[in-house]
Protein backbone atom coordinates (compact mmCIF):
# COMPACT_ATOMS: atom_id res chain seq x y z
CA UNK A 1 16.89 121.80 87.12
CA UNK A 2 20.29 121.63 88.73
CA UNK A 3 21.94 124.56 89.56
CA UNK A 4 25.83 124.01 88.43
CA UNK A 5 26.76 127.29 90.86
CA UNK A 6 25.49 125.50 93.39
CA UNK A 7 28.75 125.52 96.32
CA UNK A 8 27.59 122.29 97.69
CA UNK A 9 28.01 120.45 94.20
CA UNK A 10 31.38 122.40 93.66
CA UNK A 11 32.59 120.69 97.08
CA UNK A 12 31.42 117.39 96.25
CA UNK A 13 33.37 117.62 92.75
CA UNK A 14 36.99 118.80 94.55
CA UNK A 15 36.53 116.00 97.43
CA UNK A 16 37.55 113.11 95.26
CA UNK A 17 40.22 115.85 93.74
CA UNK A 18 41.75 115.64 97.53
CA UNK A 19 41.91 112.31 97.73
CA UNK A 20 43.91 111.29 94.57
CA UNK A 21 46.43 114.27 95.39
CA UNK A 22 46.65 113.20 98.98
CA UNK A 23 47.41 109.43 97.74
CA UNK A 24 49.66 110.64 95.40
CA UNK A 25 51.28 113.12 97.69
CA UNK A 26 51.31 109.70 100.31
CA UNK A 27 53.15 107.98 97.13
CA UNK A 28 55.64 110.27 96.58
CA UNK A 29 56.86 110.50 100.23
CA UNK A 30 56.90 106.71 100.94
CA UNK A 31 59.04 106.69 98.11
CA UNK A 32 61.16 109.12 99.48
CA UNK A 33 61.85 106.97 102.55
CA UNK A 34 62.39 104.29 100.76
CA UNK A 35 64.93 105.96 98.51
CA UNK A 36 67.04 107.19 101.23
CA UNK A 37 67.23 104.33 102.98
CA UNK A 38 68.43 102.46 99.67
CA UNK A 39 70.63 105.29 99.82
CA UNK A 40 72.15 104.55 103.44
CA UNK A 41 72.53 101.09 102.89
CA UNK A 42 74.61 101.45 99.89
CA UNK A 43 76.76 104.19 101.66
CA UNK A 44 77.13 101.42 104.38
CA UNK A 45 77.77 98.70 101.49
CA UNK A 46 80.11 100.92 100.23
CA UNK A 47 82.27 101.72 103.00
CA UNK A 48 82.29 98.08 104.09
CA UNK A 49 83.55 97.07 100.41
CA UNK A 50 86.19 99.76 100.20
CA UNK A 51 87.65 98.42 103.28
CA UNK A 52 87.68 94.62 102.18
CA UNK A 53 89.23 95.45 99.51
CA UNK A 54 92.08 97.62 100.92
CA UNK A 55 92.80 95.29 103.12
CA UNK A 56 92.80 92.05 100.99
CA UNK A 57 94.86 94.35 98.25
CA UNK A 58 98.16 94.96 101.18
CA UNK A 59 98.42 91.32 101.64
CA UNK A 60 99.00 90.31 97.48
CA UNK A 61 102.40 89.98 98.17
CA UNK A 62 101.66 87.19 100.24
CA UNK A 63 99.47 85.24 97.62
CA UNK A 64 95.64 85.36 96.47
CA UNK A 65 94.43 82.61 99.21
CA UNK A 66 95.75 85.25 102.08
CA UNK A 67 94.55 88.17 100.96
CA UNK A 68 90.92 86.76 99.74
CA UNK A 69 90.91 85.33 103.49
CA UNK A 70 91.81 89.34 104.82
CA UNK A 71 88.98 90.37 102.47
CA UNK A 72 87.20 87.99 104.07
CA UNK A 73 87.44 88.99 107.85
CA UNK A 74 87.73 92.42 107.20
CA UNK A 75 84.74 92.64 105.78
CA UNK A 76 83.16 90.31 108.40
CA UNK A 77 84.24 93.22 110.85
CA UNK A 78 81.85 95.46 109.17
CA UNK A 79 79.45 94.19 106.95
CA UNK A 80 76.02 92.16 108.28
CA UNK A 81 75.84 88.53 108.04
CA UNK A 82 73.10 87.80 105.78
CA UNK A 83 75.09 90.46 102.81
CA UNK A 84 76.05 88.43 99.81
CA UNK A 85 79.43 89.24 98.96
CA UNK A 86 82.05 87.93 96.74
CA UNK A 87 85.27 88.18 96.11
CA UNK A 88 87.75 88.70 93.00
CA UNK A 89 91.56 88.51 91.70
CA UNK A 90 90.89 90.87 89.04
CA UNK A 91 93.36 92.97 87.18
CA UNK A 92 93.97 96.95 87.13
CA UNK A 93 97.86 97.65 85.58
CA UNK A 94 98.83 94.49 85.52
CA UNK A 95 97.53 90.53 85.61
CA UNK A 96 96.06 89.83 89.30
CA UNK A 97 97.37 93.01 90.75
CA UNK A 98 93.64 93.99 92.35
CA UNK A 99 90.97 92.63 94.71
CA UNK A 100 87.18 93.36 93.91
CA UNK A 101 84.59 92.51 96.61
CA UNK A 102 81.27 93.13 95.45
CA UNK A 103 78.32 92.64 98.25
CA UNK A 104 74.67 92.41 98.10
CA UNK A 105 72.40 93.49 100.77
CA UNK A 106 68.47 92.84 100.66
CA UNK A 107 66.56 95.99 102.16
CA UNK A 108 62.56 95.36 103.19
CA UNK A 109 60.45 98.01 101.80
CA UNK A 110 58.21 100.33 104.22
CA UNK A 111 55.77 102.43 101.92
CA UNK A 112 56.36 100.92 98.32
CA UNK A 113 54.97 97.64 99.82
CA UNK A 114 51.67 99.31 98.73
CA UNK A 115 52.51 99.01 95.26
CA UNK A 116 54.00 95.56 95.47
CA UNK A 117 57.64 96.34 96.33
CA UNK A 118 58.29 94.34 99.17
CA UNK A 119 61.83 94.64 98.82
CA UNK A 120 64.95 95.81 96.94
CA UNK A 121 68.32 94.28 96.65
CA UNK A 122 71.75 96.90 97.14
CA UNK A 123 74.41 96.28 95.32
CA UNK A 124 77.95 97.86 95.85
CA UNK A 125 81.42 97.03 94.33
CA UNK A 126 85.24 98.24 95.19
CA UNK A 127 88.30 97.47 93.14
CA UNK A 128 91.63 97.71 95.08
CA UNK A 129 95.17 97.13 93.53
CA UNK A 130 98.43 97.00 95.04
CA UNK A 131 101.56 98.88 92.99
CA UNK A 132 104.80 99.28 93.18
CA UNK A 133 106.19 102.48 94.73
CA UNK A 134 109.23 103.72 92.21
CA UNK A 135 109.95 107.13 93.69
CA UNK A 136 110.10 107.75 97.70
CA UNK A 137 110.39 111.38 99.56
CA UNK A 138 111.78 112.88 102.43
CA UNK A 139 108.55 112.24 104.11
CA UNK A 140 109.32 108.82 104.48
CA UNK A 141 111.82 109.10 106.62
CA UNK A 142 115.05 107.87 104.20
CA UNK A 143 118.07 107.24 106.12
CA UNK A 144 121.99 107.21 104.22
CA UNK A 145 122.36 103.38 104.56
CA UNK A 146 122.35 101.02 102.00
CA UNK A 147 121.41 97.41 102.85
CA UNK A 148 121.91 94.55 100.12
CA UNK A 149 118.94 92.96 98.35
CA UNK A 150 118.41 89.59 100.78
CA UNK A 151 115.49 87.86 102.08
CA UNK A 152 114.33 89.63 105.25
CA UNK A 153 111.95 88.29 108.06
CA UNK A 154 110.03 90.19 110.59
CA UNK A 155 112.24 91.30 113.59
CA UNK A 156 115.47 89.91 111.59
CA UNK A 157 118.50 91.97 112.97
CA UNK A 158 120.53 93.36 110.38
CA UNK A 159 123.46 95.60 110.50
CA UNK A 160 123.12 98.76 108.90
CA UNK A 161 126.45 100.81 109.59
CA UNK A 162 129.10 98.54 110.74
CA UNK A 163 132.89 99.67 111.14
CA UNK A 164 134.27 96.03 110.13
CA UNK A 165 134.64 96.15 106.13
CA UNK A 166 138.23 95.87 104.13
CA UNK A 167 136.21 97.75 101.04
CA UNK A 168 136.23 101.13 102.07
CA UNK A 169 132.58 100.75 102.36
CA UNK A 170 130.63 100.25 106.41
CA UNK A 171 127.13 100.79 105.37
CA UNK A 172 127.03 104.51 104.24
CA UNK A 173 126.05 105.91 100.98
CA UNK A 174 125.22 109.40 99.81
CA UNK A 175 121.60 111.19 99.33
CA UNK A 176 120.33 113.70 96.96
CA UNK A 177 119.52 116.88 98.62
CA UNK A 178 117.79 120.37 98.29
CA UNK A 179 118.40 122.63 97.04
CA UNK A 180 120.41 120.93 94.07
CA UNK A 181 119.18 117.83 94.40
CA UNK A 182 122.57 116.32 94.03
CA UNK A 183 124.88 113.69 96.06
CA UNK A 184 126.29 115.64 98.25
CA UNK A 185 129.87 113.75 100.20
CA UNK A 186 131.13 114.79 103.10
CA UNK A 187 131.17 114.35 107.23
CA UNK A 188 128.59 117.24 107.58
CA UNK A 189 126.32 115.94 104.67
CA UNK A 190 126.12 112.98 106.00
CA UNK A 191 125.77 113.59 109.46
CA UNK A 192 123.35 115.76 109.06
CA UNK A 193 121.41 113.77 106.69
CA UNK A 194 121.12 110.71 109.45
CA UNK A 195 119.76 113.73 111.96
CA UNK A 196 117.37 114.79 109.25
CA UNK A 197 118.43 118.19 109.26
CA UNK A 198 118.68 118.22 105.26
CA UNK A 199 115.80 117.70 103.38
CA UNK A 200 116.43 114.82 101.42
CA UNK A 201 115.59 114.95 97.83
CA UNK A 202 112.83 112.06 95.83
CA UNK A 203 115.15 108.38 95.65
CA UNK A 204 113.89 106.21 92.69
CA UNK A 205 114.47 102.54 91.79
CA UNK A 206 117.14 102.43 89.80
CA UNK A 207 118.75 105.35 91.14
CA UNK A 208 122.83 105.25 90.89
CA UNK A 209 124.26 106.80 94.25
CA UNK A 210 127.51 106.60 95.35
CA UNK A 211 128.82 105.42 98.69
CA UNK A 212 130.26 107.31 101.75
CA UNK A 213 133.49 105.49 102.19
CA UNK A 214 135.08 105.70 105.52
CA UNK A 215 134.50 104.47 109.51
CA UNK A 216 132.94 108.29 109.92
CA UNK A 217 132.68 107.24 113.61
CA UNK A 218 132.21 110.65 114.83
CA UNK A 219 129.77 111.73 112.16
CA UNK A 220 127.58 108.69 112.58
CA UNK A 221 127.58 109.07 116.43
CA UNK A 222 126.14 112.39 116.24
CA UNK A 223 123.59 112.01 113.67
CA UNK A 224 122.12 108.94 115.27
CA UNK A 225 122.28 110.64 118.56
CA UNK A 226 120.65 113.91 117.98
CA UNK A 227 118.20 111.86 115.21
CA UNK A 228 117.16 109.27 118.09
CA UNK A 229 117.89 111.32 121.24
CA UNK A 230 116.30 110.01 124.69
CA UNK A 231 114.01 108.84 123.33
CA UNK A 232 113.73 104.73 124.09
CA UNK A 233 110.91 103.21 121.90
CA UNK A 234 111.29 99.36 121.85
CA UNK A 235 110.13 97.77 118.52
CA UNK A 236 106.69 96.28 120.08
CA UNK A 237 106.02 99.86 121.62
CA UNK A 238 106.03 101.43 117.68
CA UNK A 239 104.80 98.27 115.54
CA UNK A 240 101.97 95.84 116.05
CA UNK A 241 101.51 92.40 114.34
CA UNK A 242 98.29 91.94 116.34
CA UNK A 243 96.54 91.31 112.65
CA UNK A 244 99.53 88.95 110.54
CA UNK A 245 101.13 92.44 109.26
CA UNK A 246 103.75 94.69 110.94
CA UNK A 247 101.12 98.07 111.87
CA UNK A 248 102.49 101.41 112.90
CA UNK A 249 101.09 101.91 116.60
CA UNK A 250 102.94 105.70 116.70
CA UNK A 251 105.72 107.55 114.82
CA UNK A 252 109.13 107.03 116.29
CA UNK A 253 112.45 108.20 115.13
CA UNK A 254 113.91 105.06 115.04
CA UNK A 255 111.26 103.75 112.64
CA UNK A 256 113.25 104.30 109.25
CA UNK A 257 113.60 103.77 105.22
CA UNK A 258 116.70 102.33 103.67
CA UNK A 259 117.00 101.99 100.52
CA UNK A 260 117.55 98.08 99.02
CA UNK A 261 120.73 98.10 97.17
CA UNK A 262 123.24 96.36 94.72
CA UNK A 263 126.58 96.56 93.10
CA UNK A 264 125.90 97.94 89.95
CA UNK A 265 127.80 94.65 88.77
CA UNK A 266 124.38 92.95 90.21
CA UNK A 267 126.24 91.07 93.11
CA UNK A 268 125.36 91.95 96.55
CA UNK A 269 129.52 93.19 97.61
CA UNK A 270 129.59 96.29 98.42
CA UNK A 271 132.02 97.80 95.62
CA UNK A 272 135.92 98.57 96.73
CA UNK A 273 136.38 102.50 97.10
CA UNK A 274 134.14 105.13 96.37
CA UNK A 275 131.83 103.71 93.43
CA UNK A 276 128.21 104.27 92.67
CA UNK A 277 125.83 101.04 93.64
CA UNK A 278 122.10 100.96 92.36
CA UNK A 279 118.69 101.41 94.00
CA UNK A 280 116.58 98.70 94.09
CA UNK A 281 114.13 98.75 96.34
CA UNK A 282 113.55 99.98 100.10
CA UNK A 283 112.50 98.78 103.56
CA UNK A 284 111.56 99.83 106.92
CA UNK A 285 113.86 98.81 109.78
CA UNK A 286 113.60 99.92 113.72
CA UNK A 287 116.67 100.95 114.99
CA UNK A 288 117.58 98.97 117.97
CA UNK A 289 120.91 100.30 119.01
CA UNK A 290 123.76 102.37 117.85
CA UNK A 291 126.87 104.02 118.34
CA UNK A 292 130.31 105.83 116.49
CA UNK A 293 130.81 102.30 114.10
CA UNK A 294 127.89 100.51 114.52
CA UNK A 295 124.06 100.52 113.56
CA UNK A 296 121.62 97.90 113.89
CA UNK A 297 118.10 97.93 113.27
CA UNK A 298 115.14 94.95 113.16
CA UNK A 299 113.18 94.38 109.52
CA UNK A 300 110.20 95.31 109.56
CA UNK A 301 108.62 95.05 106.18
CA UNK A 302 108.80 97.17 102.93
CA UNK A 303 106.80 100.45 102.58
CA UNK A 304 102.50 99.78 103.15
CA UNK A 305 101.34 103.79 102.47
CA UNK A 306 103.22 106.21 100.32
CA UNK A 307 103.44 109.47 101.43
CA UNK A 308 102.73 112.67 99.56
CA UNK A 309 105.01 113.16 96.63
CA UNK A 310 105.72 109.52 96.23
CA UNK A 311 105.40 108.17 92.20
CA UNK A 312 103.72 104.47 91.60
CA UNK A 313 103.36 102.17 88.97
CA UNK A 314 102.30 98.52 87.62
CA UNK A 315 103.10 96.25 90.69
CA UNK A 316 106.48 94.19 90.32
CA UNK A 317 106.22 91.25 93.46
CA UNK A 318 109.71 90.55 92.38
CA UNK A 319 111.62 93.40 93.20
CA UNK A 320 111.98 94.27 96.79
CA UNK A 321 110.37 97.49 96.11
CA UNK A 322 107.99 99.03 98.89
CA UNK A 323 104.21 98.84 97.07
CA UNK A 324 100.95 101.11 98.06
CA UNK A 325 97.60 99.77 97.82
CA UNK A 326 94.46 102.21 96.11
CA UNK A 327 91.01 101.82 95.29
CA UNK A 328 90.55 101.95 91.40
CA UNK A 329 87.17 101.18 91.33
């Protein structure tokens, strides 16, 4: 007769115990591994969509074929070659405003080959959309010129403040600032508002302003100058087109916004007298030389990145107005 106290027998009963926990245990932590390295790869996927689709959303303005193609290399830049990826004109506010690159990466399997998972496919999808910027800040760096709604090219000279006009009008126009918020006339206003001594108050499309009539030579000659200073950035030194689209290399202070205008008749005369014009959309231009009656600055494109503050909405390619791109997705 067996003895069921017997230790030995008690031993041989918890041995085979062992060995399913210790498989199991085994299990469990090859599936671990496993899982965080899904988990890294789709961080990785991740990041590498986001980016694609950023960069293939800033270049809408410039057609679907261009900015699939920036998708295209960007992601190139970052992704691995053997990723599946595709890539979309989808819409987020409004029809084709968005880019969606969705990318597939196949990831071997270490311990959950045992079970028969040799490998797992890692999927990750971003949404980008480009909008219209309605509202700009004093962040951006607005200036109190007022340049007519034309078609602008990269490096294009364009007079901003010019003392030649028979309207009353050279260029200037009046800004909203704190801490009323109103248009505030006036040599000192406006001098110090091309310095950027005043903190200039949110500028919308649509806005009505009126314009600083007047030569204001000596006004204009010391904003610029104590705005601008020595210092004697060329256009290359501050913007690179290395990649097809104008890139801030550093901050300068003659990198500046001016808003797009019109006559509030819709022509593109400046009014006769002191009369309000309208808002339409604003640009970046690098000022290349000035003095008491004259500013000039190059185009350099429309606004890329709002800043802090700034209001967007459904993108509008039509109206001249400086556009942000965003993941919504």
């Amino acid at each position: 007769m067996t003895d069921r106290s017997d230790p030995r027998r008690q031993r041989g009963q918890t041995l085979p115990l062992v060995a399913v926990f210790m498989v199991v245990l085994i299990g469990f932590a090859g599936f671990a591994i496993d899982a965080g390295h899904w988990w890294l790869t789709k961080r990785q996927l991740q990041s590498s969509v986001d980016a694609a689709a950023l960069a293939g959303a800033s270049q809408m303005p410039r057609g679907w074929s261009i900015a699939q193609a920036t998708a295209q290399a960007n992601y190139a830049q970052n992704g691995q070659p053997s990723d599946v990826v595709s890539y979309h004109n989808t819409t987020a506010m409004t029809n084709g405003d968005s880019v969606t690159v969705t990318a597939t990466r196949t990831d071997q399997n270490f311990f959950t080959q045992l079970f028969g998972i040799g490998s797992t496919n890692v999927t990750a999808t971003a949404r980008a959309t480009i909008e219209t910027v309605q509202t700009v800040t004093n962040g951006d760096g607005i200036m109190p010129f007022g340049v007519m709604q034309g078609t602008f090219t990269y490096g294009q000279s364009v007079s901003l403040f010019s003392g030649n006009s028979f309207t009353g009008n050279f260029g200037a126009i009046d800004l909203p600032v704190s801490d009323s918020c109103s248009d505030t006339p006036g040599a000192s206003a406006y001098s110090n508002n091309l310095s950027g001594a005043n903190t200039i108050c949110p500028v919308s499309v649509g806005d009505p302003l009126p314009t600083e009539t007047g030569q204001m030579a000596g006004p204009t000659g010391s904003g610029m100058s104590a705005r601008i200073g020595s210092n004697t950035d060329t256009l290359s030194d501050v913007i690179s087109t290395a990649s097809g689209q104008p890139e801030v290399l550093k901050q300068s202070p003659r990198l500046v916004l001016i808003p797009v205008i019109l006559n509030t008749d819709g022509s593109t005369n400046w009014p006769s007298g002191k009369k309000d014009i309208q808002v339409v959309g604003f640009a970046y231009f690098f000022i290349t030389s000035y003095s008491s009656k004259q500013v000039t600055g190059q185009f350099v494109q429309y606004l890329q990145n709002s800043t802090t503050g700034d209001t967007s909405g459904a993108y509008q390619p039509s109206s001249g107005s400086p556009t942000v791109v965003a993941l919504t997705q």
